[in-house]
Protein backbone atom coordinates (compact mmCIF):
# COMPACT_ATOMS: atom_id res chain seq x y z
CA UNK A 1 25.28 3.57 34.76
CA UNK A 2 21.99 2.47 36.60
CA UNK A 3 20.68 5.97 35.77
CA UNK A 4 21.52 5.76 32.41
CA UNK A 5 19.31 2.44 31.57
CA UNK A 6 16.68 3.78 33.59
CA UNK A 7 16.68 6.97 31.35
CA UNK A 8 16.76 4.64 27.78
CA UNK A 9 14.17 2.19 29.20
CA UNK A 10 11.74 5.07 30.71
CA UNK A 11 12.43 7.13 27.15
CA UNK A 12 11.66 3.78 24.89
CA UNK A 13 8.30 3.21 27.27
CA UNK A 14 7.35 7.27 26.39
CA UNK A 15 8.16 7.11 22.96
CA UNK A 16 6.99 3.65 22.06
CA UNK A 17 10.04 2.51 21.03
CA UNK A 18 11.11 -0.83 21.30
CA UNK A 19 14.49 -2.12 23.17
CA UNK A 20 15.33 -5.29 22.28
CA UNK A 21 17.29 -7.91 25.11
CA UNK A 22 21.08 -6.96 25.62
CA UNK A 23 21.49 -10.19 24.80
CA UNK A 24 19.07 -10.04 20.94
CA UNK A 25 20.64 -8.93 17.77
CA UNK A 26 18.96 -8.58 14.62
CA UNK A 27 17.43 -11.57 12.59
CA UNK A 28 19.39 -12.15 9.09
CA UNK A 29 17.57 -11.24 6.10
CA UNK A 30 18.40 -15.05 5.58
CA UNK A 31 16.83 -16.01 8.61
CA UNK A 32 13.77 -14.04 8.04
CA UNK A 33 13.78 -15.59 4.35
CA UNK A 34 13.88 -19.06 5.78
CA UNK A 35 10.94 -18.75 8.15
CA UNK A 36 8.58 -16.49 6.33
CA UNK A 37 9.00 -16.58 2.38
CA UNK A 38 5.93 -19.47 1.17
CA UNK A 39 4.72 -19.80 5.18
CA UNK A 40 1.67 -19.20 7.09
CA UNK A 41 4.01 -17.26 10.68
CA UNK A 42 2.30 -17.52 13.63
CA UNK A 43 -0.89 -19.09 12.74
CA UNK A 44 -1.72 -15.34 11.04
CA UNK A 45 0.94 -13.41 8.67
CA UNK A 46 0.84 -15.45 4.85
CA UNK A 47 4.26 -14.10 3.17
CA UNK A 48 3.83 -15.77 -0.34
CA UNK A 49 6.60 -16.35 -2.71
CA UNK A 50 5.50 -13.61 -4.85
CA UNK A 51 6.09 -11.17 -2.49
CA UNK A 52 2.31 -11.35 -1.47
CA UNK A 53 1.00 -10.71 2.38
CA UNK A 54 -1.90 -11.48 4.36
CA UNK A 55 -3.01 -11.23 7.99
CA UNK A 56 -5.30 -14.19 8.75
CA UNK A 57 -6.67 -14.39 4.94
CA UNK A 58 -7.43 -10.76 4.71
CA UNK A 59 -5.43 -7.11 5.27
CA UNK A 60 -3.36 -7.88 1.85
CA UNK A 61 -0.55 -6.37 0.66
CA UNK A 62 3.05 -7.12 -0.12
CA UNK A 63 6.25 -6.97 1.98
CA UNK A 64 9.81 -6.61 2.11
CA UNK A 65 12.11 -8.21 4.04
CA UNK A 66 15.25 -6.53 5.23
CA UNK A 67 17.98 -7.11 7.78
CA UNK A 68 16.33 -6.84 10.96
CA UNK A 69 12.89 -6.11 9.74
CA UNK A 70 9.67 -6.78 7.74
CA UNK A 71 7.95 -4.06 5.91
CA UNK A 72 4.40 -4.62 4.89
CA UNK A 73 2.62 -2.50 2.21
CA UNK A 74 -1.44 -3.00 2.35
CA UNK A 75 -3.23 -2.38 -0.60
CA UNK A 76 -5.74 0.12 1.37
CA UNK A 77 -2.44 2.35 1.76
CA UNK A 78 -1.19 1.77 5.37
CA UNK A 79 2.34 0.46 5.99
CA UNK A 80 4.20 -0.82 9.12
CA UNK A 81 7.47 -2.53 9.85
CA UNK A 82 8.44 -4.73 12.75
CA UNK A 83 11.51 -5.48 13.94
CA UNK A 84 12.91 -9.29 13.88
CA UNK A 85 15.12 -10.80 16.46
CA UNK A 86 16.86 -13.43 17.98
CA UNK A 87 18.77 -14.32 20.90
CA UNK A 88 20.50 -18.06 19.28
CA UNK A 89 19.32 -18.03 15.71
CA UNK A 90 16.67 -20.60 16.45
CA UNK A 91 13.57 -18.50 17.76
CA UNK A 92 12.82 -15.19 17.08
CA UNK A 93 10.40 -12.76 17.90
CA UNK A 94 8.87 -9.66 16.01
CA UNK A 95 8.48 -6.06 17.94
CA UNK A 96 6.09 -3.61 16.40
CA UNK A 97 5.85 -0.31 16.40
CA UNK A 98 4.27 -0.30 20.42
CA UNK A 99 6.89 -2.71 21.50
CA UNK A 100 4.90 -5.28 21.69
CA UNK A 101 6.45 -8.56 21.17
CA UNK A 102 5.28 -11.91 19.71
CA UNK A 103 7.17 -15.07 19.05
CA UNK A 104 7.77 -15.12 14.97
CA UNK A 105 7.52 -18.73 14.01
């Protein structure tokens, strides 16, 4: 079993991919909702009511949210989606595409 998790972790850390915590599930599309639609989320990411996005005033675009994720569409043709979750359905944190993780709040 040891060898096993060693083999997922070492394979996420090759490919990029991000694990989240045993103990993390996927944010709600509700949750999301709550904390993002018409807020400024950490300090940087503007989702606006109208399905607008910016990253600290500029990179626009528009997003989607989704179960588990937010998908951003820039207007200069690039798109990314990061992974939402939570451990208690009161803080949450987004993964991107590296694995990097930052509390979403």
């Amino acid at each position: 079993m040891k060898s096993m998790i060693k083999a997922l972790i070492a394979t996420a850390l090759m490919t990029g991919t991000a694990m989240a915590a045993t103990s993390e599930r996927p944010a709600t599309k509700a949750e999301i909702e709550k904390i993002a639609v018409g807020h400024t989320v950490s300090g940087a990411m503007r989702y606006m009511p109208n399905g607008r996005y910016t990253y600290k005033g500029g990179n626009p675009g528009t997003y989607k949210i989704l179960q588990g994720q937010v998908c951003v569409t820039f207007d200069n043709g690039g798109k990314r989606c990061d992974r939402i979750v939570t451990g208690d359905g009161k803080s949450f944190t987004l993964i991107n595409a590296r694995g990097e993780r930052y509390p979403f709040k």
